[in-house]
C-alpha atoms as a PDB file:
ATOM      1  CA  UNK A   1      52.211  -9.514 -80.143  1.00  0.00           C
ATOM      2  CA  UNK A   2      49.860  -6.899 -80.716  1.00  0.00           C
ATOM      3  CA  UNK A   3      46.594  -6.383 -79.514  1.00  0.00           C
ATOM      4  CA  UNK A   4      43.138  -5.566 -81.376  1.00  0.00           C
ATOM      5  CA  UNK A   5      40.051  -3.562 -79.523  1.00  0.00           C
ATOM      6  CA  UNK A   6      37.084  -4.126 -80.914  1.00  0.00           C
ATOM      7  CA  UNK A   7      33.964  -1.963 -79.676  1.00  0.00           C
ATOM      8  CA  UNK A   8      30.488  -2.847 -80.212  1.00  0.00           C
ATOM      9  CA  UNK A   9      27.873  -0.345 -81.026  1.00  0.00           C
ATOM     10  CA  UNK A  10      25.864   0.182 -77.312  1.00  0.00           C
ATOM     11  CA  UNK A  11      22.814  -1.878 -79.630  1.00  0.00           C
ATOM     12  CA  UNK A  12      24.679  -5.448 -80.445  1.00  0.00           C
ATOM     13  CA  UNK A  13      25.641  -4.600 -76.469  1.00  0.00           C
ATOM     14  CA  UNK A  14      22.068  -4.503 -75.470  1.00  0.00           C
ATOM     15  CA  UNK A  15      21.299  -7.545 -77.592  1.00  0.00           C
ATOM     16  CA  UNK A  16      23.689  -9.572 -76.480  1.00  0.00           C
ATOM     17  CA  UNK A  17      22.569  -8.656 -72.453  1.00  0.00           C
ATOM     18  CA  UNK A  18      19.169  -9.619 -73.925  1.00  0.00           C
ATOM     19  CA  UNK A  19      20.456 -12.814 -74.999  1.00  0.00           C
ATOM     20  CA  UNK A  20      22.409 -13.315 -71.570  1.00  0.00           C
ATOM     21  CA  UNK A  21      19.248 -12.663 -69.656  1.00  0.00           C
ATOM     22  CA  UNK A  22      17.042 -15.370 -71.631  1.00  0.00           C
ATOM     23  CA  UNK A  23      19.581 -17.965 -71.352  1.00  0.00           C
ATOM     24  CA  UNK A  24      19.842 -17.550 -67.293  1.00  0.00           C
ATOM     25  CA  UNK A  25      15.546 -17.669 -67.077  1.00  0.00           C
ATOM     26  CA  UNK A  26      15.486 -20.843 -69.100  1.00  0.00           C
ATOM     27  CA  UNK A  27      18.426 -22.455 -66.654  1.00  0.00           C
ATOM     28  CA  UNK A  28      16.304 -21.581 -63.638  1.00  0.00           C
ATOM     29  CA  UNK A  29      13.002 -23.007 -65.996  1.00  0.00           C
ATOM     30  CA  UNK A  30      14.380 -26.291 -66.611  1.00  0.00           C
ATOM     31  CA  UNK A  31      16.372 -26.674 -62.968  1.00  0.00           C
ATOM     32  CA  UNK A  32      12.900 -26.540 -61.226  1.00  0.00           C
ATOM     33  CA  UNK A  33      11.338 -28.845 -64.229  1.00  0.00           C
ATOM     34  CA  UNK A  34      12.660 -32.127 -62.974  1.00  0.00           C
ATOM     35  CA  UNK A  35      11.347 -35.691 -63.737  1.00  0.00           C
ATOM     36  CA  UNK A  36       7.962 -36.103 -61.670  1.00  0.00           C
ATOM     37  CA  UNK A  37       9.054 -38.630 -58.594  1.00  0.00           C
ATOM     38  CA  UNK A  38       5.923 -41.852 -58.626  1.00  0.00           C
ATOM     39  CA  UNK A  39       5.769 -44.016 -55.775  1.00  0.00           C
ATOM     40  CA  UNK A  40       3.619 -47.242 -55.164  1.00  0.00           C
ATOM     41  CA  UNK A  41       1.785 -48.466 -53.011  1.00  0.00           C
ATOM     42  CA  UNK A  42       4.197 -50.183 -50.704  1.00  0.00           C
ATOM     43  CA  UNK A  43       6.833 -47.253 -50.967  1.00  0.00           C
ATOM     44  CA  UNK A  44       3.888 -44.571 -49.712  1.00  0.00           C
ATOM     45  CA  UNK A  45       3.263 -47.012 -47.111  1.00  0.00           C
ATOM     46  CA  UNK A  46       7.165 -47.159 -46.004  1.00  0.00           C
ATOM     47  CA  UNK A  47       7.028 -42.906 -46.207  1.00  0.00           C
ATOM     48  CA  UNK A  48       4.283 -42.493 -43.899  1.00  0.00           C
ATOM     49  CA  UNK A  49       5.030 -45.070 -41.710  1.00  0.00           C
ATOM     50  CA  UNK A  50       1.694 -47.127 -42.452  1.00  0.00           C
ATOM     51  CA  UNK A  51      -0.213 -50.297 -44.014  1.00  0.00           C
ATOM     52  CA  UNK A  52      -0.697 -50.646 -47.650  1.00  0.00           C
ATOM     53  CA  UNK A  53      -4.374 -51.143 -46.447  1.00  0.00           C
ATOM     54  CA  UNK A  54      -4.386 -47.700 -45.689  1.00  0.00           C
ATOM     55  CA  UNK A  55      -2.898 -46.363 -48.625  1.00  0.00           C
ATOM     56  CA  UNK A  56      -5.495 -48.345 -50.225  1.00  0.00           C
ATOM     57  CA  UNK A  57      -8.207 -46.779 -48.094  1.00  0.00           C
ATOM     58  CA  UNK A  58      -6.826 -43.373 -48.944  1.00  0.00           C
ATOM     59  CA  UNK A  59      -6.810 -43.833 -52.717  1.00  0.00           C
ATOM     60  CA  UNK A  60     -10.854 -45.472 -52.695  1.00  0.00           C
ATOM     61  CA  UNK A  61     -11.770 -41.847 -50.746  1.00  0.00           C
ATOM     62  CA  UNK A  62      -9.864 -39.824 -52.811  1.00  0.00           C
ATOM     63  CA  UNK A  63      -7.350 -38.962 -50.196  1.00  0.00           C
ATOM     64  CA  UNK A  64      -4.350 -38.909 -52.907  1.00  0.00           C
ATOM     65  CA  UNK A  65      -4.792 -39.282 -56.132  1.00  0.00           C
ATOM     66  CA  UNK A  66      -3.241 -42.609 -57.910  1.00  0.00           C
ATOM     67  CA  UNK A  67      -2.229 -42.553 -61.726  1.00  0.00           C
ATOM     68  CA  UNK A  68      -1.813 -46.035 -63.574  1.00  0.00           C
ATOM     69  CA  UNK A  69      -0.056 -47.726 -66.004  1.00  0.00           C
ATOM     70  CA  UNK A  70      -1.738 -51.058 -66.801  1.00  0.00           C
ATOM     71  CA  UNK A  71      -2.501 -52.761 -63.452  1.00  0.00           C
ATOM     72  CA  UNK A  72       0.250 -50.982 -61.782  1.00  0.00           C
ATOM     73  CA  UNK A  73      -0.790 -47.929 -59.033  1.00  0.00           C
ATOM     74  CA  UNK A  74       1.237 -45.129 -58.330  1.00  0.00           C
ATOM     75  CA  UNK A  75       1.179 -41.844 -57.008  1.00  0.00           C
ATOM     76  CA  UNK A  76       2.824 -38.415 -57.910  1.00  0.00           C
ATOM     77  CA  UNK A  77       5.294 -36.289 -55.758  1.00  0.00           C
ATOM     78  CA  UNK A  78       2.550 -34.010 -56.235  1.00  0.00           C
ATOM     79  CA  UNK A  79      -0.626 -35.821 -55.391  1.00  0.00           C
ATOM     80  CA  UNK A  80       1.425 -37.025 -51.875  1.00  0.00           C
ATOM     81  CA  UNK A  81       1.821 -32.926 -51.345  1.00  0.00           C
ATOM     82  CA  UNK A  82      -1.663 -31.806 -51.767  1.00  0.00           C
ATOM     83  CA  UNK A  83      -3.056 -34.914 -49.888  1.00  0.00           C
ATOM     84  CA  UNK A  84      -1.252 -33.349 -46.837  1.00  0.00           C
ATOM     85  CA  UNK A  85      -2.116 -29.545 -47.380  1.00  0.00           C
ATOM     86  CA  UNK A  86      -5.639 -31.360 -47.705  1.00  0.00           C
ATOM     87  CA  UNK A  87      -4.908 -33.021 -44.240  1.00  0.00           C
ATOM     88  CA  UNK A  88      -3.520 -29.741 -42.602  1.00  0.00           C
ATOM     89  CA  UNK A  89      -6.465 -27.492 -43.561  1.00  0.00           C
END
């Protein structure tokens, strides 16, 4: 069996380490873009160990922010997270 070398001029070499490069960024780009986590009401409540009176409470002073979807209330993964930087400045 015989064996063929083939050797790329040092530009297609370049190109194709270009090409490399932008196909590793956008695996790291849509690893850290994940579906956005909603809770309810009752579910915040279970996390923080409290009443759904309170989660109320914290919604009506814009504590956390709520999104809906028809009469339905629930909250983001990030709305929970800057609620408690909020809380811990």
């Amino acid at each position: 069996m015989q064996t063929i070398e083939i050797t790329l001029p040092e530009s297609v070499r370049i190109d194709i380490q270009g090409i490399k490069d932008q196909i590793q960024e956008l695996k790291k780009d849509l690893e850290t873009k994940k579906t956005p986590k909603y809770y309810t009401r009752k579910q915040l409540a279970d996390l923080f160990d409290v009443n759904i009176s309170t989660i109320h409470n914290w919604r009506k002073n814009g504590v956390v922010k709520s999104v809906g979807i028809g009469s339905r209330v629930y909250f983001t993964q990030e709305a929970v997270d800057a609620a408690l930087v909020n809380l811990n400045n």
